[in-house]
C-alpha atoms as a PDB file:
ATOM      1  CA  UNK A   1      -5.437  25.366  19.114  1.00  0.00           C
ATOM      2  CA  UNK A   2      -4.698  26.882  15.896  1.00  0.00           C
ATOM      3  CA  UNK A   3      -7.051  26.737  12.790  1.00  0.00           C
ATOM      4  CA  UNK A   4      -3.967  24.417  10.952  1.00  0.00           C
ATOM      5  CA  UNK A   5      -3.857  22.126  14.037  1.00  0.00           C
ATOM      6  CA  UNK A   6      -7.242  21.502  13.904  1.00  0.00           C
ATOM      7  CA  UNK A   7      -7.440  20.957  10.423  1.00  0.00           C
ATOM      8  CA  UNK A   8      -4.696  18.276  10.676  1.00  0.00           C
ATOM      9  CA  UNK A   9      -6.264  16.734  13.235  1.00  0.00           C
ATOM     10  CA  UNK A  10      -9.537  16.137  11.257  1.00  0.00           C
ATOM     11  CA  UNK A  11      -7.425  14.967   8.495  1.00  0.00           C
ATOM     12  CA  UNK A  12      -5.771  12.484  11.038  1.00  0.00           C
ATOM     13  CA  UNK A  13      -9.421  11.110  12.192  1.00  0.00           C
ATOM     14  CA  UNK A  14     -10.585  11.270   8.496  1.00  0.00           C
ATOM     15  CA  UNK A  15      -7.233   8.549   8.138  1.00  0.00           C
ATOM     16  CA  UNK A  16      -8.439   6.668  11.081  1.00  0.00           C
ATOM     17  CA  UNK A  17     -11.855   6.442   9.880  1.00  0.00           C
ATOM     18  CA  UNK A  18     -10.816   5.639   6.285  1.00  0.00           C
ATOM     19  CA  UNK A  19      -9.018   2.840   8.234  1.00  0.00           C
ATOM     20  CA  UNK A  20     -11.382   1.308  10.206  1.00  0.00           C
ATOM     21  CA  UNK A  21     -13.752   1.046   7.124  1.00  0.00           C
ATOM     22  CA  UNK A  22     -11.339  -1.017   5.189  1.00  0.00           C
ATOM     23  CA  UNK A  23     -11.039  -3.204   8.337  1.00  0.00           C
ATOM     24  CA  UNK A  24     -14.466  -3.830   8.381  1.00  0.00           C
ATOM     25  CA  UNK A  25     -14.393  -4.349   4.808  1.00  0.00           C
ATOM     26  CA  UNK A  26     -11.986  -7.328   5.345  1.00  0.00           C
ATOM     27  CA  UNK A  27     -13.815  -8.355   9.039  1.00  0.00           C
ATOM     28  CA  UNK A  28     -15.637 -11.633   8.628  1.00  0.00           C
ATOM     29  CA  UNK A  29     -17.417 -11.695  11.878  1.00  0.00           C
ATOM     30  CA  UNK A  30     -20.992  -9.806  11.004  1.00  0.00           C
ATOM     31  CA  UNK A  31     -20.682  -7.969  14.983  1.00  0.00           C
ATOM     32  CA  UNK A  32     -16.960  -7.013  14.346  1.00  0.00           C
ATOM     33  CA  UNK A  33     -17.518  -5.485  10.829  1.00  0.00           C
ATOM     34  CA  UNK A  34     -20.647  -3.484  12.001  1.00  0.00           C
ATOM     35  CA  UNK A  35     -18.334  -2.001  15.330  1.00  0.00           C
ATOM     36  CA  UNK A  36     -15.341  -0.595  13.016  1.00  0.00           C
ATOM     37  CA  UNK A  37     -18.383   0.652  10.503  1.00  0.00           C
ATOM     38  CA  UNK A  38     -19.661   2.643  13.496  1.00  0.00           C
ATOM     39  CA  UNK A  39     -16.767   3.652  15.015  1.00  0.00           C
ATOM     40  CA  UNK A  40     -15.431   5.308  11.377  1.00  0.00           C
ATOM     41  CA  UNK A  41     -18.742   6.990  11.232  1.00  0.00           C
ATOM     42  CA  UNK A  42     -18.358   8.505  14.420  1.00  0.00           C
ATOM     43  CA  UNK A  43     -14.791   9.702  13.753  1.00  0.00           C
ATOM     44  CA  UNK A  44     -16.010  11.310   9.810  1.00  0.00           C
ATOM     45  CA  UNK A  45     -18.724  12.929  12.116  1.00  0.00           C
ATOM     46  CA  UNK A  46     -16.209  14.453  14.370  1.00  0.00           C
ATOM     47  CA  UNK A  47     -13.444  15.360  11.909  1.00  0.00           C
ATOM     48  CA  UNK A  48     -15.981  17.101   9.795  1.00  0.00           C
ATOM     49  CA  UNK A  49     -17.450  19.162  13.217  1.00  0.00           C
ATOM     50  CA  UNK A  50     -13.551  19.449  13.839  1.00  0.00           C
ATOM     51  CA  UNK A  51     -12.458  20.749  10.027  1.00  0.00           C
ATOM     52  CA  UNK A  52     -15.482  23.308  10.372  1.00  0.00           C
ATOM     53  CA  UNK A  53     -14.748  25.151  13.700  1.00  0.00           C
ATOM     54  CA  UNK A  54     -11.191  25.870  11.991  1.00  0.00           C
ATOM     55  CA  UNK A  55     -12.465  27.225   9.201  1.00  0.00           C
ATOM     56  CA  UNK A  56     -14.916  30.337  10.470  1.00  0.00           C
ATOM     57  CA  UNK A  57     -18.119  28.403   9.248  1.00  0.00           C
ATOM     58  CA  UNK A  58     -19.772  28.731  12.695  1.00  0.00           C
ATOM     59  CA  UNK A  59     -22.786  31.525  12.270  1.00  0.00           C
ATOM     60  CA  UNK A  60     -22.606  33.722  15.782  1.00  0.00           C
ATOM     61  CA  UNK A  61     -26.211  33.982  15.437  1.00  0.00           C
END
């Protein structure tokens, strides 16, 4: 995959996750809201592993 596809697909989770935290914002079930909270901090975690690898920041040593 190229370096711009994987940048647009971190910006894509980064959406998703932005998403899910405004769900859980508006959740009223306590279990609910702390799932989506999860889940979006999963998906920042990957899109900002994903936006690095695209960008050369990985050290070869």
């Amino acid at each position: 995959m190229s370096a711009a596809g994987e940048s647009g697909r971190a910006q894509q989770m980064r959406a998703k996750a932005q998403d899910l935290e405004q769900a859980a914002e508006r959740a009223t079930d306590p279990q609910e809201r702390q799932r989506l909270k999860d889940k979006a901090r999963q998906l920042k975690e990957q899109s900002e592993h994903a936006g690095s690898t695209g960008k050369g920041n990985i050290d070869p040593m």
